[in-house]
C-alpha atoms as a PDB file:
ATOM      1  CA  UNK A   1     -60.898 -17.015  -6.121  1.00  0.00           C
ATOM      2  CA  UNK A   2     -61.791 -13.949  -4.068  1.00  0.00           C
ATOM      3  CA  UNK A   3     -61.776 -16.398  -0.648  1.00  0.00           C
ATOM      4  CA  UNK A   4     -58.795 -17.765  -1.666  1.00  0.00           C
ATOM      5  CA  UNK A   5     -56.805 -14.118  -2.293  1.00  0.00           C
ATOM      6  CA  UNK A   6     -58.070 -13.486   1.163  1.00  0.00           C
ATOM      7  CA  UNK A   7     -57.094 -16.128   3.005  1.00  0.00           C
ATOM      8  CA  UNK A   8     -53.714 -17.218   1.489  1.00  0.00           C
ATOM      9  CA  UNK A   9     -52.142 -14.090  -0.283  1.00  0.00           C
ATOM     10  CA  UNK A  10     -52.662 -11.465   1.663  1.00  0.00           C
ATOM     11  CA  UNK A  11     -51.226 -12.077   4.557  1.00  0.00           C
ATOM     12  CA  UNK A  12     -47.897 -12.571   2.821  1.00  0.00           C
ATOM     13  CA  UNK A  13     -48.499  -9.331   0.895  1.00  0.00           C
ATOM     14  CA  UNK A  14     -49.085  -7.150   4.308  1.00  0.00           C
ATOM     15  CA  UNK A  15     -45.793  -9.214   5.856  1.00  0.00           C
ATOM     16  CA  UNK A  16     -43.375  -8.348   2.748  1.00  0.00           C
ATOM     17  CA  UNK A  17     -43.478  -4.643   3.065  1.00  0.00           C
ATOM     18  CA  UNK A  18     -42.065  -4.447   6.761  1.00  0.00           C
ATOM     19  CA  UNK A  19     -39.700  -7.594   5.719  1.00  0.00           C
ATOM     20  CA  UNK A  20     -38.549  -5.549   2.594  1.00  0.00           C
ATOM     21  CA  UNK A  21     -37.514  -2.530   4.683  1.00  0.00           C
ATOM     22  CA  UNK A  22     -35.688  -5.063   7.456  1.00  0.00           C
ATOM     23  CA  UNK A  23     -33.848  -6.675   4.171  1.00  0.00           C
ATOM     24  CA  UNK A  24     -33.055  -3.177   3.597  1.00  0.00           C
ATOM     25  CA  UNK A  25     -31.678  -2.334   6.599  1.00  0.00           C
ATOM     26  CA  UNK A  26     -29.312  -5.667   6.842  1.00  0.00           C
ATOM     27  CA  UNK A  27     -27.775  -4.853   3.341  1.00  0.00           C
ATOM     28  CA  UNK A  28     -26.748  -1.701   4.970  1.00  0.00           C
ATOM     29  CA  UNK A  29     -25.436  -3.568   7.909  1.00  0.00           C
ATOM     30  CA  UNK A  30     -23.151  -5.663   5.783  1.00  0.00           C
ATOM     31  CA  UNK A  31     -21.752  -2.621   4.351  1.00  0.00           C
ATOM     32  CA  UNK A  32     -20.092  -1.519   8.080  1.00  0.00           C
ATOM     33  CA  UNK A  33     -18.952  -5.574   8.516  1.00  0.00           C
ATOM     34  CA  UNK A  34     -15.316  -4.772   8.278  1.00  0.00           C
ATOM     35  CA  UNK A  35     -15.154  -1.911  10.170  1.00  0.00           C
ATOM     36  CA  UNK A  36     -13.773  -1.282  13.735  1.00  0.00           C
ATOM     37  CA  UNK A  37     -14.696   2.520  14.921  1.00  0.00           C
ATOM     38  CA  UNK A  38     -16.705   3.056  17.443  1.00  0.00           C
ATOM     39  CA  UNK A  39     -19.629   4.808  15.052  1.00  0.00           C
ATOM     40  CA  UNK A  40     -19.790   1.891  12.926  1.00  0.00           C
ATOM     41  CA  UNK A  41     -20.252  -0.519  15.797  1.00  0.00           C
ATOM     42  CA  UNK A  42     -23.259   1.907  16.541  1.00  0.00           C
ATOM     43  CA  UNK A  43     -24.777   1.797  12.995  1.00  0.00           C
ATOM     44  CA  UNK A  44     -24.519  -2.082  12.590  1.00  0.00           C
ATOM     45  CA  UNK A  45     -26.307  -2.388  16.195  1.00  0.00           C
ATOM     46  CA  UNK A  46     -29.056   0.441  15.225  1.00  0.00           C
ATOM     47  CA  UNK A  47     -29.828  -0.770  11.778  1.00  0.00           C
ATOM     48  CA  UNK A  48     -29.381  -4.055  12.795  1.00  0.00           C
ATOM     49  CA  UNK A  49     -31.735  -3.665  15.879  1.00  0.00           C
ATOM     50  CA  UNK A  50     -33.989  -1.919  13.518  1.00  0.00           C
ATOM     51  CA  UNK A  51     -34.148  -5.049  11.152  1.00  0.00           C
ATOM     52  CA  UNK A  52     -35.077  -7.595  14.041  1.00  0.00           C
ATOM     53  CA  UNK A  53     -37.976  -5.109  14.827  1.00  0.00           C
ATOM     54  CA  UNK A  54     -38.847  -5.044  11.375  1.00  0.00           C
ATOM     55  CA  UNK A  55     -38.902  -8.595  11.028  1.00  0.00           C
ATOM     56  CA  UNK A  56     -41.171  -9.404  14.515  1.00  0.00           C
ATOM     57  CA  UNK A  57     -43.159  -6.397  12.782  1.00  0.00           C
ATOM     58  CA  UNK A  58     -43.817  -8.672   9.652  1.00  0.00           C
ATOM     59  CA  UNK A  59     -44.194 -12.142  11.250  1.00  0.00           C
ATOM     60  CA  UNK A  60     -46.959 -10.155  13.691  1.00  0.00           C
ATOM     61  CA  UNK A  61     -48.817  -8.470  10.796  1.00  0.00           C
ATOM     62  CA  UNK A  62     -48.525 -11.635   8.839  1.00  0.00           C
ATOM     63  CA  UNK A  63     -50.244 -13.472  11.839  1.00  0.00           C
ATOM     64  CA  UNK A  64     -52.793 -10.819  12.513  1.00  0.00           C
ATOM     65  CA  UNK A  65     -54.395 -11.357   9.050  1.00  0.00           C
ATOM     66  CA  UNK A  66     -55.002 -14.418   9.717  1.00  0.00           C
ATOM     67  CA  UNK A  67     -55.951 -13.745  13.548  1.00  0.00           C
ATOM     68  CA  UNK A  68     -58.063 -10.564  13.139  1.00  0.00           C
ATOM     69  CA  UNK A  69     -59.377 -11.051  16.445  1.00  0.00           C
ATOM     70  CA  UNK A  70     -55.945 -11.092  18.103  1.00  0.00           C
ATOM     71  CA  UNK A  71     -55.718  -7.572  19.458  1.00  0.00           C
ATOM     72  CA  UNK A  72     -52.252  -8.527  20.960  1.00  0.00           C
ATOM     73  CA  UNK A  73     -50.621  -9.516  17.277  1.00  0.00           C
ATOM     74  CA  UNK A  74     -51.801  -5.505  16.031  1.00  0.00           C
ATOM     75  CA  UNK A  75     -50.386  -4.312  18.848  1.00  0.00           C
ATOM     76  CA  UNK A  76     -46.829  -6.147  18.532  1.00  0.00           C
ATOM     77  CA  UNK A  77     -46.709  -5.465  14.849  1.00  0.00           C
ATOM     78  CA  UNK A  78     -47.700  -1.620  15.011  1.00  0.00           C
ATOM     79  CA  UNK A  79     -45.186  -0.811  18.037  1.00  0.00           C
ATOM     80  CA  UNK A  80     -42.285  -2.586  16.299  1.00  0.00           C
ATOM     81  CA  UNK A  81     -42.789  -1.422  13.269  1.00  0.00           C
ATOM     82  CA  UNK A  82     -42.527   2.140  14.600  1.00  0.00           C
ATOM     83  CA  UNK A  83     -39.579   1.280  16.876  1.00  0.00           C
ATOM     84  CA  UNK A  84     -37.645  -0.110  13.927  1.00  0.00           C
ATOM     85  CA  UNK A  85     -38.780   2.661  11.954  1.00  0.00           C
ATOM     86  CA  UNK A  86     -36.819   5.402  14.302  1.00  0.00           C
ATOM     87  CA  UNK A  87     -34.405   3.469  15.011  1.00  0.00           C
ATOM     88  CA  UNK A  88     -33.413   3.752  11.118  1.00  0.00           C
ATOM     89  CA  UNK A  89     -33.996   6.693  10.980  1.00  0.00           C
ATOM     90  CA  UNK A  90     -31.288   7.460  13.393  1.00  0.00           C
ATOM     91  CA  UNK A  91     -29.203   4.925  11.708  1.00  0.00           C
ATOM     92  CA  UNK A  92     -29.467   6.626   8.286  1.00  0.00           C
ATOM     93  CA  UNK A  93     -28.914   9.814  10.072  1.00  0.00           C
ATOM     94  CA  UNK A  94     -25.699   8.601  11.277  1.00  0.00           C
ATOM     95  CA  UNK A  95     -24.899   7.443   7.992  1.00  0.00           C
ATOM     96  CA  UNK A  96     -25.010   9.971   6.097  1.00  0.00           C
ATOM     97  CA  UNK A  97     -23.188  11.848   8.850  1.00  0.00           C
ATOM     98  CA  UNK A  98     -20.683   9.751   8.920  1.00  0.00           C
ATOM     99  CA  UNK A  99     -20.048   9.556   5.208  1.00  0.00           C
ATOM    100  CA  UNK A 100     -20.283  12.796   4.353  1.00  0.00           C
END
């Protein structure tokens, strides 16, 4: 049972937490759909730019548990993850800003 939490379950369970905070970020993204000023434009492409990395974060995580060896997939996933991870910060910043 032990092999088989290894080898099957935890790569989804390291994937889903960067994929949570990118499904996140796109419900936030919906929220600026029908607006037209310029600083909503600028959150939908932040937080939306910040989901993409999110997601590329959790397909390269998911792929590196599987790969270990694959220095190249820890790389990809770490560096997006903390690119999409500024870039909502800044978003929410805005945000908040914006709506306050």
């Amino acid at each position: 049972m032990s092999d088989f939490k290894e080898r099957f379950l935890e790569p989804i369970d390291n994937a889903s937490k960067p994929a949570t905070i990118a499904a996140l970020n796109f419900a936030v993204v919906v929220l600026f759909i029908g607006q037209a000023k310029t600083i909503y434009i600028i959150l939908r492409v932040l937080l939306g730019v910040g989901g993409l990395l999110f997601l590329l974060s959790a397909f390269a995580i998911f792929f590196f548990t599987i790969y270990p060896s694959r220095r190249a997939l820890w790389l990809t996933g770490s560096f997006t993850f903390l690119l999409g991870l500024v870039l909502s910060m800044v978003g929410l910043a805005l945000t908040v800003v914006t709506l306050a």
